[in-house]
PDB file of N, CA and C in Angstrom:
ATOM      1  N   UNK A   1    -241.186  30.978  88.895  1.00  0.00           N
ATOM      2  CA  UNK A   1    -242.072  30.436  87.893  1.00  0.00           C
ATOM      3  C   UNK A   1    -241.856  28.936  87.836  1.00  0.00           C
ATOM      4  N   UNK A   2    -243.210  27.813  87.894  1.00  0.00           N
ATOM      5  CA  UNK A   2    -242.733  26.881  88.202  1.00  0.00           C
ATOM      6  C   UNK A   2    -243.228  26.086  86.726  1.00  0.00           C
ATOM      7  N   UNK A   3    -242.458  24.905  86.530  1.00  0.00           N
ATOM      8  CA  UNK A   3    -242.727  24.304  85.299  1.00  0.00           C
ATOM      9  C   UNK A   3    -243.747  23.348  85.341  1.00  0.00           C
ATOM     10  N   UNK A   4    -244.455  23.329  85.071  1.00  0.00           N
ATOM     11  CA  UNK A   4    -245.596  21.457  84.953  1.00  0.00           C
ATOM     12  C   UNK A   4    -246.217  21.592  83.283  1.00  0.00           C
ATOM     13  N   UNK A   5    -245.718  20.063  83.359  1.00  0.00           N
ATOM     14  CA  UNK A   5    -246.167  19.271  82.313  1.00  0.00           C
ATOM     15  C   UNK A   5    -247.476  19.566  81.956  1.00  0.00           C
ATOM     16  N   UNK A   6    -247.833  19.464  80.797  1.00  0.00           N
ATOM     17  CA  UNK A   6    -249.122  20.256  79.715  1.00  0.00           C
ATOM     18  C   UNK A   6    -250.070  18.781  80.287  1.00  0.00           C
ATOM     19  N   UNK A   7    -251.211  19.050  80.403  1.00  0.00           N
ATOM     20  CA  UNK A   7    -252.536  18.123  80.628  1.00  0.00           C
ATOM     21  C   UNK A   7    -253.106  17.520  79.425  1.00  0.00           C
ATOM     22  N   UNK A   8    -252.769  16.341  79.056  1.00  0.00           N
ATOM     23  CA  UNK A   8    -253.653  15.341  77.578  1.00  0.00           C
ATOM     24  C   UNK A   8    -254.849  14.788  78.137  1.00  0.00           C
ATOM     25  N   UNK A   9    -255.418  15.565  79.381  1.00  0.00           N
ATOM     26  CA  UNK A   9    -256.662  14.972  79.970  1.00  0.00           C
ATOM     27  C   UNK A   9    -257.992  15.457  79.110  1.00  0.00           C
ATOM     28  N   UNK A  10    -258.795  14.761  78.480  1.00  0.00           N
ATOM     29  CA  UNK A  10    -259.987  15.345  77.694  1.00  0.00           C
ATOM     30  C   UNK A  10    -259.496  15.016  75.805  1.00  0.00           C
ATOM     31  N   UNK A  11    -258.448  14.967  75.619  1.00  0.00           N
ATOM     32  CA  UNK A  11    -258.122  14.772  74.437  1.00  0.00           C
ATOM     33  C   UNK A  11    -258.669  13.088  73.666  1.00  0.00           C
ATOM     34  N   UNK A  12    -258.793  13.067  72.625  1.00  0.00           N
ATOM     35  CA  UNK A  12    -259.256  12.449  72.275  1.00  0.00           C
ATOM     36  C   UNK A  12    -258.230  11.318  71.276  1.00  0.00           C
ATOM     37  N   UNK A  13    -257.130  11.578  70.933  1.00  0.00           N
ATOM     38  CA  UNK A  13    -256.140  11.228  70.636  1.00  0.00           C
ATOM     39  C   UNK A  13    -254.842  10.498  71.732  1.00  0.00           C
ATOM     40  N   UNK A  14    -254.568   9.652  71.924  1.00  0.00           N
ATOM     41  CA  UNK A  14    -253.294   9.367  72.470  1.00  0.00           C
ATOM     42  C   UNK A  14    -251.877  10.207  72.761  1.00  0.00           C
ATOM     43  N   UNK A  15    -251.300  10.378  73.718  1.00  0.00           N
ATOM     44  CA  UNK A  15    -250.547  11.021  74.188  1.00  0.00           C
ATOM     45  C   UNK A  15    -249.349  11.197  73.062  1.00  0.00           C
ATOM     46  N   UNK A  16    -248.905   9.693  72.516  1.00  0.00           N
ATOM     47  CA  UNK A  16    -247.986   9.622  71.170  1.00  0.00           C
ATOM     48  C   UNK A  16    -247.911  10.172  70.022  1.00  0.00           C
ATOM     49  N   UNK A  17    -249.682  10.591  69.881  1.00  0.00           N
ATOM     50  CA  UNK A  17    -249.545  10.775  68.392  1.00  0.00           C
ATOM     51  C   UNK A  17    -249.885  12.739  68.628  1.00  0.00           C
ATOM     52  N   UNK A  18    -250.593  13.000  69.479  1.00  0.00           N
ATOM     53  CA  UNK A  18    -250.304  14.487  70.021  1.00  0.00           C
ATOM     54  C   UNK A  18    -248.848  14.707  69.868  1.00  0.00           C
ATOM     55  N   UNK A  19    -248.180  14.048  70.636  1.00  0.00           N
ATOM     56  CA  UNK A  19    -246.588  14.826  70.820  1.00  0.00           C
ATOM     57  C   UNK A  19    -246.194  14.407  69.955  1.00  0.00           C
ATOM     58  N   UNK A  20    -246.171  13.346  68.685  1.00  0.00           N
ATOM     59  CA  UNK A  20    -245.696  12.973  67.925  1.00  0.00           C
ATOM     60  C   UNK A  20    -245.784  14.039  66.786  1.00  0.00           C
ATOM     61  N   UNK A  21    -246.912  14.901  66.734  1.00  0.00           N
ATOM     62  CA  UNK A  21    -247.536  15.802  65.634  1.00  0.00           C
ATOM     63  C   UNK A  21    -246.705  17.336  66.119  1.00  0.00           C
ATOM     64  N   UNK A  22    -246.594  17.912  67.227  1.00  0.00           N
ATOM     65  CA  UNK A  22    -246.304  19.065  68.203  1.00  0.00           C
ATOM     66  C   UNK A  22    -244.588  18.512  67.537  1.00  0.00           C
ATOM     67  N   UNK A  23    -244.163  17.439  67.974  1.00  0.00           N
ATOM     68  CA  UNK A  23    -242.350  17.551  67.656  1.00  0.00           C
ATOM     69  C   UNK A  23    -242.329  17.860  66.362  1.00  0.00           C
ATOM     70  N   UNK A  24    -242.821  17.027  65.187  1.00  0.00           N
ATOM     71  CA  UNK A  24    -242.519  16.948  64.007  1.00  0.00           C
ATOM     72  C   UNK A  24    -243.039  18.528  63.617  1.00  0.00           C
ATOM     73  N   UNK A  25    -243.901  19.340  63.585  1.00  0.00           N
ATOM     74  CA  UNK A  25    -244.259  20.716  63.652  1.00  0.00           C
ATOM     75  C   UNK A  25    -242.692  21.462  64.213  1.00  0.00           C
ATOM     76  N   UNK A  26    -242.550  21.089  64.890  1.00  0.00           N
ATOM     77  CA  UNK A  26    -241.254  22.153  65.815  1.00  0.00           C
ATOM     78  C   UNK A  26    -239.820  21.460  65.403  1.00  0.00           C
ATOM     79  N   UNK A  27    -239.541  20.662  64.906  1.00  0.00           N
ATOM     80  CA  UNK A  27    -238.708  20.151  64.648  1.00  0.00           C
ATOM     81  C   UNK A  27    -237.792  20.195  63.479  1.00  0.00           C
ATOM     82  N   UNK A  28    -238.997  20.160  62.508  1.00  0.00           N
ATOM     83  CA  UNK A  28    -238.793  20.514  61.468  1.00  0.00           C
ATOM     84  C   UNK A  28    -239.639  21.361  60.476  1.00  0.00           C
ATOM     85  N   UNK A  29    -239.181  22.409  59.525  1.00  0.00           N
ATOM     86  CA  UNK A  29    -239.969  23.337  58.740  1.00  0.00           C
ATOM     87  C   UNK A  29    -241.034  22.824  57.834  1.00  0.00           C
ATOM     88  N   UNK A  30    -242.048  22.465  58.958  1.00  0.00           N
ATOM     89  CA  UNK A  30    -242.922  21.765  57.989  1.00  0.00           C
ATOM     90  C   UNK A  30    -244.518  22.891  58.545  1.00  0.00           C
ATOM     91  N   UNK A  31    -245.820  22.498  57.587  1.00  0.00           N
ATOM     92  CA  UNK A  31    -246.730  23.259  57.589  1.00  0.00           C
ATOM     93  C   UNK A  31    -247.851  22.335  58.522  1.00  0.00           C
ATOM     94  N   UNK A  32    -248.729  22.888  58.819  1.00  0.00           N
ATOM     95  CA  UNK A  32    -249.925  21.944  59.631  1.00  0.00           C
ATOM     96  C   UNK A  32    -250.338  20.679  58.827  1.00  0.00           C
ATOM     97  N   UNK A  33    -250.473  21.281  57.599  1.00  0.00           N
ATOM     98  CA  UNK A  33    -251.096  20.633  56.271  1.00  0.00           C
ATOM     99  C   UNK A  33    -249.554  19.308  56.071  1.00  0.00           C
ATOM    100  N   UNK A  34    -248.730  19.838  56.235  1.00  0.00           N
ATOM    101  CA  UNK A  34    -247.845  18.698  56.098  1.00  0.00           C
ATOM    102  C   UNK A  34    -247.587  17.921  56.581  1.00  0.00           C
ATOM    103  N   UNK A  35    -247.889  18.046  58.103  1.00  0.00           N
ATOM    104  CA  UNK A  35    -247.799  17.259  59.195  1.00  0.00           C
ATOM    105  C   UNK A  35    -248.923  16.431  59.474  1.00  0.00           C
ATOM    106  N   UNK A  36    -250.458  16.755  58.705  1.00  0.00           N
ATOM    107  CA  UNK A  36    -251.086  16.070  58.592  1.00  0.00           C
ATOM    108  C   UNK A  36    -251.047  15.326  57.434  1.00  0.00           C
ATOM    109  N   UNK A  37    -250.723  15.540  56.467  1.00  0.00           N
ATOM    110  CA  UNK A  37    -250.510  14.282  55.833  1.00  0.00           C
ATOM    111  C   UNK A  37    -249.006  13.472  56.101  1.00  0.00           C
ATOM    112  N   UNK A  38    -248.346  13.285  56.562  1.00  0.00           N
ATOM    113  CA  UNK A  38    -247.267  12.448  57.840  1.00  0.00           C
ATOM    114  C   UNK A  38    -248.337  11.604  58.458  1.00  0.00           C
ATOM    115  N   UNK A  39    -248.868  12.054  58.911  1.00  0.00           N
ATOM    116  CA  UNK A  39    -249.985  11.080  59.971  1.00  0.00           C
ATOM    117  C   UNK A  39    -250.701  10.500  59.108  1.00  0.00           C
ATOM    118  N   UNK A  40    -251.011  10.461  58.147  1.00  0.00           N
ATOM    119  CA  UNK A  40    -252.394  10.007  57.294  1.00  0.00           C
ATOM    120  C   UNK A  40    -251.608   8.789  56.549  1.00  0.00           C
ATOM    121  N   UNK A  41    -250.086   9.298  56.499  1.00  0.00           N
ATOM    122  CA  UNK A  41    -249.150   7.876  55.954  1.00  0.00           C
ATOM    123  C   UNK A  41    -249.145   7.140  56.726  1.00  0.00           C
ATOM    124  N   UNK A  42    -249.650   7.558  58.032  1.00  0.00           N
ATOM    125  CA  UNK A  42    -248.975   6.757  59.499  1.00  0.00           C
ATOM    126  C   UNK A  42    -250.162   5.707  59.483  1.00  0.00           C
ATOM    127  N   UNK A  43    -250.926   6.480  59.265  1.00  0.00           N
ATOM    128  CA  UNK A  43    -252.676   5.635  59.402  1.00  0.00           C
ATOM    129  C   UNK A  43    -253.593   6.418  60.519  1.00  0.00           C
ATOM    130  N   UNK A  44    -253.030   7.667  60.649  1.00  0.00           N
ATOM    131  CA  UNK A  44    -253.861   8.292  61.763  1.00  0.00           C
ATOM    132  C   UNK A  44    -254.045   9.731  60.727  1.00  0.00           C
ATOM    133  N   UNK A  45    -255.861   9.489  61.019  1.00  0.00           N
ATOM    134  CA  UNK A  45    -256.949  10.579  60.481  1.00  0.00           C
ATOM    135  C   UNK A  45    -256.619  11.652  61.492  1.00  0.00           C
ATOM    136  N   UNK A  46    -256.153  12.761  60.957  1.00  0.00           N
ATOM    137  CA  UNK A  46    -255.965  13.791  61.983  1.00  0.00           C
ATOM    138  C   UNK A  46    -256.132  15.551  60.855  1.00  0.00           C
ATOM    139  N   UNK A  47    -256.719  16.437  61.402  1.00  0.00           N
ATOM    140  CA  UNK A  47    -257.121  17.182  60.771  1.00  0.00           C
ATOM    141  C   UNK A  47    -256.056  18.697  60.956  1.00  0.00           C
ATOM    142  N   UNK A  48    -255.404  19.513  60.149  1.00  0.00           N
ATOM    143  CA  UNK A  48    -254.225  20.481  60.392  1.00  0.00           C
ATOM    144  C   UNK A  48    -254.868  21.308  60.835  1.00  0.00           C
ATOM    145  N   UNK A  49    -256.475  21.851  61.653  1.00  0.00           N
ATOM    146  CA  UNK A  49    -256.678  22.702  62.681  1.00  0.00           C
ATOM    147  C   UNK A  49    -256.559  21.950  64.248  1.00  0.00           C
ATOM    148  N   UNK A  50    -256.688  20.404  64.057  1.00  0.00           N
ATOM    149  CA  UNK A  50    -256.259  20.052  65.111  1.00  0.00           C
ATOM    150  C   UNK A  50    -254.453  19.982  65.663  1.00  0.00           C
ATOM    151  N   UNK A  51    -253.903  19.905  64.711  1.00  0.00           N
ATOM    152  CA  UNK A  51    -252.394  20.368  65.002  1.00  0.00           C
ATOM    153  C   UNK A  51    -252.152  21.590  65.563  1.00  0.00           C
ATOM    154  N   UNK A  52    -252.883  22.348  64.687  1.00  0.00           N
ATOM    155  CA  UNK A  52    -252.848  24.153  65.123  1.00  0.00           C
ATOM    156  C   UNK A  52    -252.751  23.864  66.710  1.00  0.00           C
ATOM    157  N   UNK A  53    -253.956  23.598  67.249  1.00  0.00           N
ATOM    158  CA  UNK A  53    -254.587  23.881  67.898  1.00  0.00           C
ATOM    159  C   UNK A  53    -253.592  22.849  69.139  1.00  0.00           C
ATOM    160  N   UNK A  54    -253.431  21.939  69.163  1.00  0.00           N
ATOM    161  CA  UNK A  54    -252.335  20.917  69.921  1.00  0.00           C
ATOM    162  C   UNK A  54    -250.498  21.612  69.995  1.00  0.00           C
ATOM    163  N   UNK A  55    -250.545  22.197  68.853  1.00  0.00           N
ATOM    164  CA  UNK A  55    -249.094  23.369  68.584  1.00  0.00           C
ATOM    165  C   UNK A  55    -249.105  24.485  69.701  1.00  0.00           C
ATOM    166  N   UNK A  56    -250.070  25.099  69.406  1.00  0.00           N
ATOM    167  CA  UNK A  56    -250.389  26.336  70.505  1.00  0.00           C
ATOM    168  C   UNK A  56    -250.536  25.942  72.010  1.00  0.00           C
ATOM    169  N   UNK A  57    -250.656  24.533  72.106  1.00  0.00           N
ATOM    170  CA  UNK A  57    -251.096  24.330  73.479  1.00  0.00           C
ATOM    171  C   UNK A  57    -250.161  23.813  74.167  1.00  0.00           C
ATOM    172  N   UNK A  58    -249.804  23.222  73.608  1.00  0.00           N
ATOM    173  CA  UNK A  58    -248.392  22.083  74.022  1.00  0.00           C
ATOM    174  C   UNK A  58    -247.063  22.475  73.738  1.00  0.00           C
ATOM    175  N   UNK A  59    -247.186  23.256  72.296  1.00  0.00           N
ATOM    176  CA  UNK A  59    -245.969  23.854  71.666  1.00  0.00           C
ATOM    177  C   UNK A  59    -244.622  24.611  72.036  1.00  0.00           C
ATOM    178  N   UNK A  60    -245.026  24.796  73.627  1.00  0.00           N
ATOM    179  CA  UNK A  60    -243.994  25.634  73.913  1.00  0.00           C
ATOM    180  C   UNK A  60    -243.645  25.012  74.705  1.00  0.00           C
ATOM    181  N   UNK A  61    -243.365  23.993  75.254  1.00  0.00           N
ATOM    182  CA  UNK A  61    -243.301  22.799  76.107  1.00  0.00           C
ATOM    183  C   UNK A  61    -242.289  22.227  75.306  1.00  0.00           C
ATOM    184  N   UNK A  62    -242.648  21.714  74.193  1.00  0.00           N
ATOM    185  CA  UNK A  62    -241.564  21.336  73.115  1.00  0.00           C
ATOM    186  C   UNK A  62    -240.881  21.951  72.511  1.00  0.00           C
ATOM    187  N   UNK A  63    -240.974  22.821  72.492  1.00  0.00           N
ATOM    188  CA  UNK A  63    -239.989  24.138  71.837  1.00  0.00           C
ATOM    189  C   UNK A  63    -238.881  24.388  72.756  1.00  0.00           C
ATOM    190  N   UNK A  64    -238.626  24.414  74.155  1.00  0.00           N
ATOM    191  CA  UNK A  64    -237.851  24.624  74.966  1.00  0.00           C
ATOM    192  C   UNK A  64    -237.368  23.401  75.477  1.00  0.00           C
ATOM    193  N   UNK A  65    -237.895  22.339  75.398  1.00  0.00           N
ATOM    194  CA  UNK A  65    -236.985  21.434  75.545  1.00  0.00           C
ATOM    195  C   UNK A  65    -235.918  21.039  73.910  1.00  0.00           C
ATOM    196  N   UNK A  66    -236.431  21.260  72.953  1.00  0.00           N
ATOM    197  CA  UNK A  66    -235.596  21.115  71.779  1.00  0.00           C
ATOM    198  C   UNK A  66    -234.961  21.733  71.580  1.00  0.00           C
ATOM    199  N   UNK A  67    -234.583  23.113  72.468  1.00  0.00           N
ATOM    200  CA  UNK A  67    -233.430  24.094  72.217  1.00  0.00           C
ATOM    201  C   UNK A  67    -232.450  23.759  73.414  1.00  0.00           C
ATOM    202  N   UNK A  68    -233.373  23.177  74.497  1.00  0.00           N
ATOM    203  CA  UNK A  68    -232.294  22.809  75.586  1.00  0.00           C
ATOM    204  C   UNK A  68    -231.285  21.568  75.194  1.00  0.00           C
ATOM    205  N   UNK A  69    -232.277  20.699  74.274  1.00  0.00           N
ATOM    206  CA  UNK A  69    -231.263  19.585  74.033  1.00  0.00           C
ATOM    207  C   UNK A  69    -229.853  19.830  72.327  1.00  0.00           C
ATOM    208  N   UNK A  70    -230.191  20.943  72.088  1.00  0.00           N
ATOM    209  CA  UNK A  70    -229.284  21.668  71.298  1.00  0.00           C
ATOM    210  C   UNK A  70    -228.217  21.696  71.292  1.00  0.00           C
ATOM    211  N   UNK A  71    -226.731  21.463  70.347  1.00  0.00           N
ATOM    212  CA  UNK A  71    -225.878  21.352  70.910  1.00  0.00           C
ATOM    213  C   UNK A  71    -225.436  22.924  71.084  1.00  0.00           C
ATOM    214  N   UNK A  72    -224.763  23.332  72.204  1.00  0.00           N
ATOM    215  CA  UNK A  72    -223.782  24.654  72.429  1.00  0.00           C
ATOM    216  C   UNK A  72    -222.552  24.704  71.678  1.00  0.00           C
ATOM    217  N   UNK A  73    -221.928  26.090  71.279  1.00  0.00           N
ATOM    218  CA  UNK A  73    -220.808  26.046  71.023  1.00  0.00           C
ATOM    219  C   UNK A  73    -219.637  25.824  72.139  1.00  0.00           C
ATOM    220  N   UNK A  74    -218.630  25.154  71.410  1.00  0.00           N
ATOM    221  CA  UNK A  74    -217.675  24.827  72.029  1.00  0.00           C
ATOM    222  C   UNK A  74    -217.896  22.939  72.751  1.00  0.00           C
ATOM    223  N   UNK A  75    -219.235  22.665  72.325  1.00  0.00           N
ATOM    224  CA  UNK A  75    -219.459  21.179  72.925  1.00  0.00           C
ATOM    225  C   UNK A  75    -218.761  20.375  71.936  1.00  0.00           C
ATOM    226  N   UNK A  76    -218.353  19.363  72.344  1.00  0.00           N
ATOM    227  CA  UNK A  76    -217.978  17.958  71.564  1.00  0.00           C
ATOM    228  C   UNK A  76    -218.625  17.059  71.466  1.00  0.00           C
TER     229      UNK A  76
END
């Protein structure tokens, strides 16, 4: 099974503020609705079915790298 990077081709948003919305979702226990207003402090109009919808797509992309960078037991 081989890995490749998720496609931001067709999107209408910038690559930053996509993955910026997908981490903060996975990162921390927050709701669509919360994560869109995060962005709306930021100054970016962004709507919590478009998170949904950027979560589901991208989401597991970031989800496995944030458990890989996790610390293990027994690390220092």
């Amino acid at each position: 099974m081989e890995s490749t990077s998720p496609s931001y081709k067709g999107h209408r948003y910038p690559v930053e503020v996509i993955s910026h919305c997908v981490w903060l979702y996975f990162r921390f226990p927050l709701s669509f609705r919360e994560v869109e207003e995060l962005m709306l402090e930021r100054g970016v109009t962004v709507s919590h079915e478009t998170v949904r919808r950027w979560c589901r797509k991208f989401g597991q992309t970031y989800a496995n790298a944030l458990r890989r960078r996790q610390p293990r037991p027994g690390d220092k």
